[in-house]
C-alpha atoms as a PDB file:
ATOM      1  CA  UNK A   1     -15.994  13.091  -0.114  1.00  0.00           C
ATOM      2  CA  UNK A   2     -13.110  11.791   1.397  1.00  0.00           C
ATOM      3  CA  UNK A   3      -9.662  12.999   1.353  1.00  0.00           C
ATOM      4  CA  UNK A   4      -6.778  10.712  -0.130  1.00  0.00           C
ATOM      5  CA  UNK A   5      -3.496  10.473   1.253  1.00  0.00           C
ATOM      6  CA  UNK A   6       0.089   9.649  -1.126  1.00  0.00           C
ATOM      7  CA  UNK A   7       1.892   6.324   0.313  1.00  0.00           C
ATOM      8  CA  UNK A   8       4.739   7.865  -1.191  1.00  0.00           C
ATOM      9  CA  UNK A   9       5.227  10.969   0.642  1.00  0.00           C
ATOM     10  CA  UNK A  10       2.123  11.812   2.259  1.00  0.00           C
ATOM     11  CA  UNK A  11       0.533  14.544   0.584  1.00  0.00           C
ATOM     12  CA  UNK A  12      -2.984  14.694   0.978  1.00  0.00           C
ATOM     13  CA  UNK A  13      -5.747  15.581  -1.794  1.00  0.00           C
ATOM     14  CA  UNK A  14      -8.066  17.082  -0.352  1.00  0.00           C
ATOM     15  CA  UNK A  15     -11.518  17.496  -2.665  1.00  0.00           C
ATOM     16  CA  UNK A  16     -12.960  20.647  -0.696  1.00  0.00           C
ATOM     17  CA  UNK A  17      -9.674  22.312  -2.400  1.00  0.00           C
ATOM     18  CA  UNK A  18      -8.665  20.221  -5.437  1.00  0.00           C
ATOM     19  CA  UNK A  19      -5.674  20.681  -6.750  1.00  0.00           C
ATOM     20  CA  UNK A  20      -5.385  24.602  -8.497  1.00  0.00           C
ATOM     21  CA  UNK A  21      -2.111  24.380 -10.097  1.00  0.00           C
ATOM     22  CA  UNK A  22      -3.173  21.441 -12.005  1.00  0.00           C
ATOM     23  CA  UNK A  23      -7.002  22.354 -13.407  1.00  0.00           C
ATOM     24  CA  UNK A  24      -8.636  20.677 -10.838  1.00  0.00           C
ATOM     25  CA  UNK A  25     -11.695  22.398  -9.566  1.00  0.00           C
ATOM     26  CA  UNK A  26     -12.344  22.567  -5.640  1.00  0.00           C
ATOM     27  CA  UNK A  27     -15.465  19.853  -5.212  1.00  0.00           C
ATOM     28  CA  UNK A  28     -13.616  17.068  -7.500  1.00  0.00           C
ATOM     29  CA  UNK A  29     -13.753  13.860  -5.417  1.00  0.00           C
ATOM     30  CA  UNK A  30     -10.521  11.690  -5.851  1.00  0.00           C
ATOM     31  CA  UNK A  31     -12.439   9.224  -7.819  1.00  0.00           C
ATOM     32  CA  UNK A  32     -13.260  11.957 -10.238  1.00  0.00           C
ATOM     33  CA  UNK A  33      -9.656  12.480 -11.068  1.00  0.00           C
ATOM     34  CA  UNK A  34      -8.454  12.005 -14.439  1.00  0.00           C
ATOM     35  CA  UNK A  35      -5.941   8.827 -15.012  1.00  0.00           C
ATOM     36  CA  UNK A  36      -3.079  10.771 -15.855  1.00  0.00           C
ATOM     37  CA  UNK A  37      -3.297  12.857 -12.503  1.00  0.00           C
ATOM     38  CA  UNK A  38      -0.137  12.623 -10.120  1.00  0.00           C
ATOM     39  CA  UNK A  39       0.756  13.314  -7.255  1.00  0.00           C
ATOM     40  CA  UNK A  40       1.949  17.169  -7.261  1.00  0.00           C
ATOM     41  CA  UNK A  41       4.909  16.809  -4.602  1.00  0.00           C
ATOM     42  CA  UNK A  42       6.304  13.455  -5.801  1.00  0.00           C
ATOM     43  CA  UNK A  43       4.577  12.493  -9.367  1.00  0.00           C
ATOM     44  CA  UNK A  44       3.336   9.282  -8.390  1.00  0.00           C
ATOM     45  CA  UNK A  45      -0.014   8.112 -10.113  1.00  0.00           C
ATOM     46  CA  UNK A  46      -3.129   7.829  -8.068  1.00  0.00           C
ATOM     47  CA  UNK A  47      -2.394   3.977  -7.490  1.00  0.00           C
ATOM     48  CA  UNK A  48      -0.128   5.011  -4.739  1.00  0.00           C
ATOM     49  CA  UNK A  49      -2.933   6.840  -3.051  1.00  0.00           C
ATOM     50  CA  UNK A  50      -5.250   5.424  -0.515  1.00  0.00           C
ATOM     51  CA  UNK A  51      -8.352   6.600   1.543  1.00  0.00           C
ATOM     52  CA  UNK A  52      -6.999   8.853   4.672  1.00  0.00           C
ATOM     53  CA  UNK A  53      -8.203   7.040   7.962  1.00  0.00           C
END
């Protein structure tokens, strides 16, 4: 799984942690996300993401 990376302001989700404070399990590949997930430092939708190089 890879990890995705905000354009916005570079957080990374990274699926060997998901994201804890929002329900997201550890294993959940970005893909996998649901819709209405956003970014959890700047609230952006998971348009603004793309695959980290």
């Amino acid at each position: 799984m890879k990890n995705y990376v905000c354009t916005a302001c570079g957080y990374v989700y990274e699926p060997a942690t998901g994201d804890p404070e929002h329900n997201i399990a550890p294993g959940t590949s970005f893909e996998d996300l649901p819709d209405d997930w956003v970014c959890p430092v700047c609230g952006v939708g998971k348009d603004m993401f793309e695959p980290e190089a």
